[in-house]
Protein backbone atom coordinates (compact mmCIF):
# COMPACT_ATOMS: atom_id res chain seq x y z
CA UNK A 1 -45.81 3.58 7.19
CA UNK A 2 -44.63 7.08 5.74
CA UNK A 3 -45.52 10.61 6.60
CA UNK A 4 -44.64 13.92 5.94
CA UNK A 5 -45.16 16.37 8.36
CA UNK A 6 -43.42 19.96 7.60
CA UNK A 7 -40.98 18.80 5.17
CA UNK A 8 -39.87 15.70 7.31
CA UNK A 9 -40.53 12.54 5.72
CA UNK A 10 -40.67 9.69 8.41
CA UNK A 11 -40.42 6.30 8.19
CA UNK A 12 -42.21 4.23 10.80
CA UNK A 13 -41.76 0.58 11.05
CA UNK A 14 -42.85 -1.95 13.89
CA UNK A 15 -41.26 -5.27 14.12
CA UNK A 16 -42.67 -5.86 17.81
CA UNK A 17 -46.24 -4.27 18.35
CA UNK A 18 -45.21 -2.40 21.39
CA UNK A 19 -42.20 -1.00 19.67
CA UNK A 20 -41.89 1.70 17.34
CA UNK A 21 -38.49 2.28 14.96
CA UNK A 22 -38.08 5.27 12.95
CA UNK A 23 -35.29 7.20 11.58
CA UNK A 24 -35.69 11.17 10.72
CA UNK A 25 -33.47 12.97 8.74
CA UNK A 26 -33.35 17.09 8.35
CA UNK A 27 -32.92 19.12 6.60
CA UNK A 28 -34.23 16.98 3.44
CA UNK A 29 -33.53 18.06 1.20
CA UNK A 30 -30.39 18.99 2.14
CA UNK A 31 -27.11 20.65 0.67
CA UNK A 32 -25.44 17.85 2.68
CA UNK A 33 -24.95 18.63 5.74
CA UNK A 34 -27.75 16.15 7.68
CA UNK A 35 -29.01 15.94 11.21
CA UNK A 36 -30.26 12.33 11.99
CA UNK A 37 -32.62 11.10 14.92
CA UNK A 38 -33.64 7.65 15.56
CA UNK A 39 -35.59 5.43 17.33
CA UNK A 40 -36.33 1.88 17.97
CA UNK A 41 -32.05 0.34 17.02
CA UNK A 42 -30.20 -2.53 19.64
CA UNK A 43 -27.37 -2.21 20.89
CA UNK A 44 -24.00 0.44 21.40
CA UNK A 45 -22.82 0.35 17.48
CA UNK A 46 -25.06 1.49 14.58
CA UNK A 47 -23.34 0.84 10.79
CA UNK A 48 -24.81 3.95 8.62
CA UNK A 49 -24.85 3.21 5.23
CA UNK A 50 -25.45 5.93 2.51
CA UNK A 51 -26.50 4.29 -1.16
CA UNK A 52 -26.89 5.96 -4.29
CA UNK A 53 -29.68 5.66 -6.68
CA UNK A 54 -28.37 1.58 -7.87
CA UNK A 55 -27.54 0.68 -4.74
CA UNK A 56 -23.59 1.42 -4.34
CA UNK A 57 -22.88 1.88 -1.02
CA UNK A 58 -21.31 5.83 -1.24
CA UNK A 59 -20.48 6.83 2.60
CA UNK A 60 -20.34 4.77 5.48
CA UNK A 61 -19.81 5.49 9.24
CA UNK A 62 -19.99 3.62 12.44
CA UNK A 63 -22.03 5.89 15.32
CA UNK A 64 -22.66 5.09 19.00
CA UNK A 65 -26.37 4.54 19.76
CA UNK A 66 -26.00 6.67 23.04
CA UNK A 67 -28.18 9.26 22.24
CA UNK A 68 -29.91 9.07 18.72
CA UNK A 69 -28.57 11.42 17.00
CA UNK A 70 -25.92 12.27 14.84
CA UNK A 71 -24.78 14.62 12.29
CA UNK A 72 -23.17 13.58 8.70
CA UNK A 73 -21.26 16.11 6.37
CA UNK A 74 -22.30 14.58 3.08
CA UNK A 75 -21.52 17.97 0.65
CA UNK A 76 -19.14 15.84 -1.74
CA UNK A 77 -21.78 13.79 -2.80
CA UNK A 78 -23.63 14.90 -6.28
CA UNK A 79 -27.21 15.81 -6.45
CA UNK A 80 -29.38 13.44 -6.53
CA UNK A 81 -31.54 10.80 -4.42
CA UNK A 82 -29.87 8.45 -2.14
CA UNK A 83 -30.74 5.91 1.24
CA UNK A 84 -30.05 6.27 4.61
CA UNK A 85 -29.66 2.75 6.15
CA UNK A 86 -28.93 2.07 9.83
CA UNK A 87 -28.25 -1.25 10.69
CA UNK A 88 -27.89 -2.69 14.29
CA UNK A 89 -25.66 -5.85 15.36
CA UNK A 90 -29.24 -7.95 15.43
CA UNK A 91 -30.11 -7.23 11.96
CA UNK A 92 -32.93 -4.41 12.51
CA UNK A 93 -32.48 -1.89 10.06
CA UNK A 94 -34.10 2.12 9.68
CA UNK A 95 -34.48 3.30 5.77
CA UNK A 96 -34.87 7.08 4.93
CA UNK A 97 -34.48 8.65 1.74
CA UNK A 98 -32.27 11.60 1.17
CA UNK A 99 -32.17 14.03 -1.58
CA UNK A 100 -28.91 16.09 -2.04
CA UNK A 101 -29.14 19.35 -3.55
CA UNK A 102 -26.56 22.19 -4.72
């Protein structure tokens, strides 16, 4: 399920009834400069993966699931539309869009 609630587009998925996943990004669009809060991932490692339009993987990080946040400084990417993937160890994934601006 997606919604958009002041500029925030959210993606909600359930793979358990009783548990919710989603992943939030802001600002978005952005310049590059992203805040990120999610929900719902397993485990102490989270792979980020940032894809362009095609599907070429363009940034990728590594971030501690301790508190569900996390900042990424994205400003050398070009305008355009890209995906936010998070990926736990067990395979459960978050998927946000992001649009870059300048």
């Amino acid at each position: 399920e997606v919604c958009e609630i002041m500029g925030i587009y959210r993606l909600q998925n359930t793979n358990h009834e009783n548990t919710l996943k989603q992943l939030m990004i802001f600002p978005n669009p952005s310049g590059g400069n992203i805040q990120m809060v999610y929900y719902g991932l397993i485990g102490s490692e989270i792979r980020a993966e940032v894809t362009d339009a095609i599907g070429r993987i363009v940034h990728v990080k590594t971030i501690g699931n301790l508190s569900n946040t996390c900042q990424f400084h994205l400003s050398v990417l070009k305008e355009g539309i890209y995906s936010l993937r998070l990926i736990d160890k067990q395979g459960n994934y978050l998927t946000e869009r992001l649009i870059i601006t300048k």
